[in-house]
C-alpha atoms as a PDB file:
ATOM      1  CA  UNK A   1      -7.666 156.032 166.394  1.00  0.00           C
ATOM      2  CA  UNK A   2      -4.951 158.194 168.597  1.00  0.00           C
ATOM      3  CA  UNK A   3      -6.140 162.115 168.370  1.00  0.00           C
ATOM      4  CA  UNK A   4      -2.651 163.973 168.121  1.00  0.00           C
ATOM      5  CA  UNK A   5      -3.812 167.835 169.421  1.00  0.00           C
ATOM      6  CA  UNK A   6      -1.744 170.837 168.758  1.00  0.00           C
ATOM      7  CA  UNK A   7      -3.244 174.631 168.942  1.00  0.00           C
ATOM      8  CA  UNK A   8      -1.408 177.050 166.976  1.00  0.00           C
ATOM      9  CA  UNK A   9      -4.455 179.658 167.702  1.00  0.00           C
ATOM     10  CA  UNK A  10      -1.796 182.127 169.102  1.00  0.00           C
ATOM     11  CA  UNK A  11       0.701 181.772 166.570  1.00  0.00           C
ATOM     12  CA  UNK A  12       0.959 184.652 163.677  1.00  0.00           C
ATOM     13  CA  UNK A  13       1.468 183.530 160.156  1.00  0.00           C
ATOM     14  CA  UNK A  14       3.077 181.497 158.831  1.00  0.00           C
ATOM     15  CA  UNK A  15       4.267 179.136 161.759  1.00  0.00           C
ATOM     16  CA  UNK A  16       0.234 177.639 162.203  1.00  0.00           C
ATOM     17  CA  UNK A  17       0.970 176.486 159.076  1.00  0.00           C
ATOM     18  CA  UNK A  18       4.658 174.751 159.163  1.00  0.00           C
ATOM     19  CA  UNK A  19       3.798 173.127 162.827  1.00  0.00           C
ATOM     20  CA  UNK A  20       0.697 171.966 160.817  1.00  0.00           C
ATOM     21  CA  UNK A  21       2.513 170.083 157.624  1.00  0.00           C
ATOM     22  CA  UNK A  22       5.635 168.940 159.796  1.00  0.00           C
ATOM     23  CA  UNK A  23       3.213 167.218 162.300  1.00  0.00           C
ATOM     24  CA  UNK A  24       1.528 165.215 159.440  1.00  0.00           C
ATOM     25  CA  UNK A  25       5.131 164.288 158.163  1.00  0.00           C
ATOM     26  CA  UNK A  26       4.827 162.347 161.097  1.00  0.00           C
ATOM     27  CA  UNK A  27       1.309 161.406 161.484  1.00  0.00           C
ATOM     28  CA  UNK A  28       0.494 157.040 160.912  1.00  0.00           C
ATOM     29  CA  UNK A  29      -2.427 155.766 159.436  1.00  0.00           C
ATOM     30  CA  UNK A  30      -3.893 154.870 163.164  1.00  0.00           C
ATOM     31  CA  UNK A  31      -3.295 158.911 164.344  1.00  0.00           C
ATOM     32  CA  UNK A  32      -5.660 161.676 163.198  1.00  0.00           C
ATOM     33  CA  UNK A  33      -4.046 165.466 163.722  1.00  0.00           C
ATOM     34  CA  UNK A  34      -7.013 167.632 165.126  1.00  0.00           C
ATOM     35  CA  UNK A  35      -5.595 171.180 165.088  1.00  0.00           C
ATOM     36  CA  UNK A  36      -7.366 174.280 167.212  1.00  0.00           C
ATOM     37  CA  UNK A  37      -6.713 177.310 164.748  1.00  0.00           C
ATOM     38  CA  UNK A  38      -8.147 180.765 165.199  1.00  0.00           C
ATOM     39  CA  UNK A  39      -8.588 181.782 161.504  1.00  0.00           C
ATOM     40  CA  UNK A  40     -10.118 179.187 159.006  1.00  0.00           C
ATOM     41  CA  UNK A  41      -6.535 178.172 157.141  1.00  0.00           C
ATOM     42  CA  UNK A  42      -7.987 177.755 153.648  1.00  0.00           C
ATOM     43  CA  UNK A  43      -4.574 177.884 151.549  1.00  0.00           C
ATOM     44  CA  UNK A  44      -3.959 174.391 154.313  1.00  0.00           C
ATOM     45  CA  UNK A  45      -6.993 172.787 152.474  1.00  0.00           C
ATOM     46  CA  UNK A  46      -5.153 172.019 149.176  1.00  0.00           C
ATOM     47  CA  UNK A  47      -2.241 170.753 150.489  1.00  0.00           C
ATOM     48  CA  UNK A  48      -3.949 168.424 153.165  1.00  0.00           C
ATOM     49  CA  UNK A  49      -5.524 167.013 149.971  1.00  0.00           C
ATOM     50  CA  UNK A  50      -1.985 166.699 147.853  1.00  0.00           C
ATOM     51  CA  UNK A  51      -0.134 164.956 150.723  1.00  0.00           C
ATOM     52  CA  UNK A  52      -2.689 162.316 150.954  1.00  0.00           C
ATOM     53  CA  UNK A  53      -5.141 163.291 153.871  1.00  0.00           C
ATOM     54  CA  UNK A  54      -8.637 164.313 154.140  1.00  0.00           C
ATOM     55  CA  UNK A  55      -9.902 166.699 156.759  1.00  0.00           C
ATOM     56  CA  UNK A  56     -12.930 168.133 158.563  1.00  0.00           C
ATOM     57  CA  UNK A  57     -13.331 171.305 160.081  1.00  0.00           C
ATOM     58  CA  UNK A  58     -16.015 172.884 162.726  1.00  0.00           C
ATOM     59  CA  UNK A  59     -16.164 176.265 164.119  1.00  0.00           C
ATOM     60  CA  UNK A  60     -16.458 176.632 167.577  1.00  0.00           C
ATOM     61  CA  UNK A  61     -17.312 179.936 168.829  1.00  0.00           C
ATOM     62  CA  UNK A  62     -13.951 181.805 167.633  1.00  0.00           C
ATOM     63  CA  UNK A  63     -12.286 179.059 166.979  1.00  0.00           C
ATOM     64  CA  UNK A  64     -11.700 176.318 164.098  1.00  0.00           C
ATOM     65  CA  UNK A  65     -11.051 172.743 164.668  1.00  0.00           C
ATOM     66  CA  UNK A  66      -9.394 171.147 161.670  1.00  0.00           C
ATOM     67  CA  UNK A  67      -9.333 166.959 161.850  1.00  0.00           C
ATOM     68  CA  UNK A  68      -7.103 165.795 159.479  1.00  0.00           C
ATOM     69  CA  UNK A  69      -6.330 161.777 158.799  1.00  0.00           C
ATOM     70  CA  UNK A  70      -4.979 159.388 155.808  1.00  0.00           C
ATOM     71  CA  UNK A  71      -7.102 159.001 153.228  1.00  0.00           C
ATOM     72  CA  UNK A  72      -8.374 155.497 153.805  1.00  0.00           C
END
C-alpha cells in the first residue's frame, strides 16, 4: 500500500481540514492518506467514516498522526 503524507500541523483552521477531505477525493483503494496534524481533528472523525474510510490515529509527542484508508 502507497503512504500519501501531507502535514497540515502549521495550518490554522479550517484549511487542515479541506487539504484533508480533497486529498481523499483522490485517494485509491491501494493509497492510505497518513496526515501529521497538531491538534487531534475530532469533527474529521465522522466524516472519514461517512465517505467510506476508516482511520487510526497515534500521538507522537505534540503531534497526531491520522492514517486513513478505504474501508476494505
Amino acid at each position: 500500500m502507497e503512504n500519501i503524507a501531507i502535514d497540515v500541523s502549521e495550518l490554522e483552521a479550517p484549511e487542515p481540514m479541506r487539504i484533508i477531505l480533497n486529498a481523499l477525493a483522490t485517494l485509491t483503494k491501494a493509497q492510505r492518506l497518513v496526515v501529521t496534524h497538531r491538534k487531534e481533528p475530532l469533527p474529521l472523525y465522522p466524516k472519514i467514516i461517512e465517505l467510506g474510510f476508516t482511520y487510526e490515529v497515534a500521538k507522537n509527542n505534540e503531534l497526531f498522526t491520522i492514517t486513513i484508508a478505504h474501508q476494505a
